[in-house]
Structures are given as C-alpha cells and as structure tokens.
C-alpha atoms as a PDB file:
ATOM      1  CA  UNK A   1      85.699 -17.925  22.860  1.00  0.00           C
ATOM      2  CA  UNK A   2      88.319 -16.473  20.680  1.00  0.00           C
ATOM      3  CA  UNK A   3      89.119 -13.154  20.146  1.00  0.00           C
ATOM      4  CA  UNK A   4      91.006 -12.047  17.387  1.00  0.00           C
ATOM      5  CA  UNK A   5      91.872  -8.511  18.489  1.00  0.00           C
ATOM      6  CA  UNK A   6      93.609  -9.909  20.826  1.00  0.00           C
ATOM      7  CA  UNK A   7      95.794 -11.490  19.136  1.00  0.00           C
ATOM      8  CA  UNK A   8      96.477 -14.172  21.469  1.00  0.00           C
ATOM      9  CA  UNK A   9      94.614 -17.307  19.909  1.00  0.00           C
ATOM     10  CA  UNK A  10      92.485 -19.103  22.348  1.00  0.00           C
ATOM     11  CA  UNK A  11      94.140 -18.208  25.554  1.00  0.00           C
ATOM     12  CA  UNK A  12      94.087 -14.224  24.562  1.00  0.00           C
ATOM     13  CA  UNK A  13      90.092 -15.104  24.123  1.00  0.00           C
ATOM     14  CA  UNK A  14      87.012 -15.234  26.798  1.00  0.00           C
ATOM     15  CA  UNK A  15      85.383 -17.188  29.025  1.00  0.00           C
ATOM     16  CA  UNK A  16      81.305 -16.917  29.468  1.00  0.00           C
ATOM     17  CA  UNK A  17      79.086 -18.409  32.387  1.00  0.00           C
ATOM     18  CA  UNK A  18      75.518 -19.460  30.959  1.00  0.00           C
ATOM     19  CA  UNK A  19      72.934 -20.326  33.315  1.00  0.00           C
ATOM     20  CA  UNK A  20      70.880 -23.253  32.190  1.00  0.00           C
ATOM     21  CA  UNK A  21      67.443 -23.346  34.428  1.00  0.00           C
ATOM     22  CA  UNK A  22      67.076 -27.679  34.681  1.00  0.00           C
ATOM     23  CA  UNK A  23      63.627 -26.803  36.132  1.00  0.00           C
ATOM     24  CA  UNK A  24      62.291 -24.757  33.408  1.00  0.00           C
ATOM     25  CA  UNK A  25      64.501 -25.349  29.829  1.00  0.00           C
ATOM     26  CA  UNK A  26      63.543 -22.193  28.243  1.00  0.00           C
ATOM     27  CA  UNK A  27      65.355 -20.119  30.918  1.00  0.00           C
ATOM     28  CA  UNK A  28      69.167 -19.611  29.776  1.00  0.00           C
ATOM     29  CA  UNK A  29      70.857 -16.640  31.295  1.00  0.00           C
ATOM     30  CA  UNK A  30      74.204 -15.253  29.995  1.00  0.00           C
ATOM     31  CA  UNK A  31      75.559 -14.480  33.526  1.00  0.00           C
ATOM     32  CA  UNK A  32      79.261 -13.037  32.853  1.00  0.00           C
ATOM     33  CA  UNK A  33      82.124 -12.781  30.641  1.00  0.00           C
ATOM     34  CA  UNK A  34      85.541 -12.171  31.197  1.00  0.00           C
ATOM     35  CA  UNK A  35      88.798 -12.311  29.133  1.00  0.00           C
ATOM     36  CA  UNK A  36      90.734 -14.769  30.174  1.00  0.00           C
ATOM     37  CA  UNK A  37      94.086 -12.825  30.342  1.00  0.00           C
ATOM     38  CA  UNK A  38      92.607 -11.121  33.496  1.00  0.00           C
ATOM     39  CA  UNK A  39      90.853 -14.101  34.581  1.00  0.00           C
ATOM     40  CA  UNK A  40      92.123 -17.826  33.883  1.00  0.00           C
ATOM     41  CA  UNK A  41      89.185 -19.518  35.497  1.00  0.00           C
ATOM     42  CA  UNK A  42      86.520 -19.381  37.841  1.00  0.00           C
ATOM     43  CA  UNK A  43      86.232 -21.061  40.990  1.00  0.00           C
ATOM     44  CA  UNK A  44      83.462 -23.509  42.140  1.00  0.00           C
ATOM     45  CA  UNK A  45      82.467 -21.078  44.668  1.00  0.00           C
ATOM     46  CA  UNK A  46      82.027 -18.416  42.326  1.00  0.00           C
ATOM     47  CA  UNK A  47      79.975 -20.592  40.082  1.00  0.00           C
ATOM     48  CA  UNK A  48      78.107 -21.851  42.868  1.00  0.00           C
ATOM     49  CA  UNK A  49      77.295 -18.093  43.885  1.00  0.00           C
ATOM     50  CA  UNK A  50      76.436 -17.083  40.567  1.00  0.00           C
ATOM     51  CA  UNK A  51      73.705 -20.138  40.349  1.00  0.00           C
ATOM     52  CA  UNK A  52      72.110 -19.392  43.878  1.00  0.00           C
ATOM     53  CA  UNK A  53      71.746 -15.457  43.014  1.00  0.00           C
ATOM     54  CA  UNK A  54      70.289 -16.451  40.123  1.00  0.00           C
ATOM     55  CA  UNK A  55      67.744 -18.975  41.253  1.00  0.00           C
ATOM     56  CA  UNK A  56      66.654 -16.829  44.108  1.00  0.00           C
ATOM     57  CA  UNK A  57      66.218 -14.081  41.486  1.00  0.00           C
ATOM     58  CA  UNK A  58      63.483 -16.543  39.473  1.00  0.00           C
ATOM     59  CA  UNK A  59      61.705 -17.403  42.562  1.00  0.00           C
ATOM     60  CA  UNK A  60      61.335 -14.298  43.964  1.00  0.00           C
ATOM     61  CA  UNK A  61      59.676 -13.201  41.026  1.00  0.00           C
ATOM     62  CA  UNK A  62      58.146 -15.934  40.573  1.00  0.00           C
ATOM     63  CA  UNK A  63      56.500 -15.006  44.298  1.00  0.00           C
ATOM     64  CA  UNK A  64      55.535 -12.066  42.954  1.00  0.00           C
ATOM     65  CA  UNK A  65      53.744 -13.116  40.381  1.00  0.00           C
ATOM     66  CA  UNK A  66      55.960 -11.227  37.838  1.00  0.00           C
ATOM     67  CA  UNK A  67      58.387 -14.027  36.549  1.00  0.00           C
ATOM     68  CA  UNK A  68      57.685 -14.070  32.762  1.00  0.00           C
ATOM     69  CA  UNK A  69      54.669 -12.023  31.771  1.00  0.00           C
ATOM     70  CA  UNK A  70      53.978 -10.540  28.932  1.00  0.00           C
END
C-alpha cells in the first residue's frame, strides 16, 4: 500500500499481513502493518508465527465456547 505522505511512491508505502481462516472463510484478520522503510519484508518465520498465534487464538475460544457469539 502506498502512502502519499510519504512521499516515497510504493517503496515509501506499507506492507499488511491478513489472516485468511481456510477452515472457516468468513474469518479474515488484519494481523499487522508496517511501513516498509522500517521494515522491507517479513520473514517466513514471522509469518508462520503470526498464523499459529492466531489459530490457537480461534480454537481456544472456540473451547470455550465463546468463538463468535452474539
């Protein structure tokens, strides 16, 4: 993502992580964002990380029997 304040074009812009749930569609988390003049990329590991927390936070709740109600 661009960011004109920047000034920069593209590589003066951000980068964000989405988490997409494969096991349940409707579950899309906006994990992080960072500019990528701090940050050029993210590692596998840190991706990797970012999906485990993330799916142990659903089932846990989902253990708990408060994952999603209304």
């Amino acid at each position: 993502m661009a960011c004109k304040s920047m000034q920069s074009g593209k590589s003066g812009g951000f980068r964000i992580i989405i988490y997409f749930d494969k096991r349940n569609p409707q579950n899309t988390w906006y994990m992080t964002l960072f500019a990528k003049k701090e940050k050029k990329n993210i590692t596998s590991d840190e991706i990797i990380k970012i999906r485990r927390d993330i799916e142990k936070y659903i089932d846990d709740r989902k253990k708990e029997g408060t994952w999603l109600k209304k």
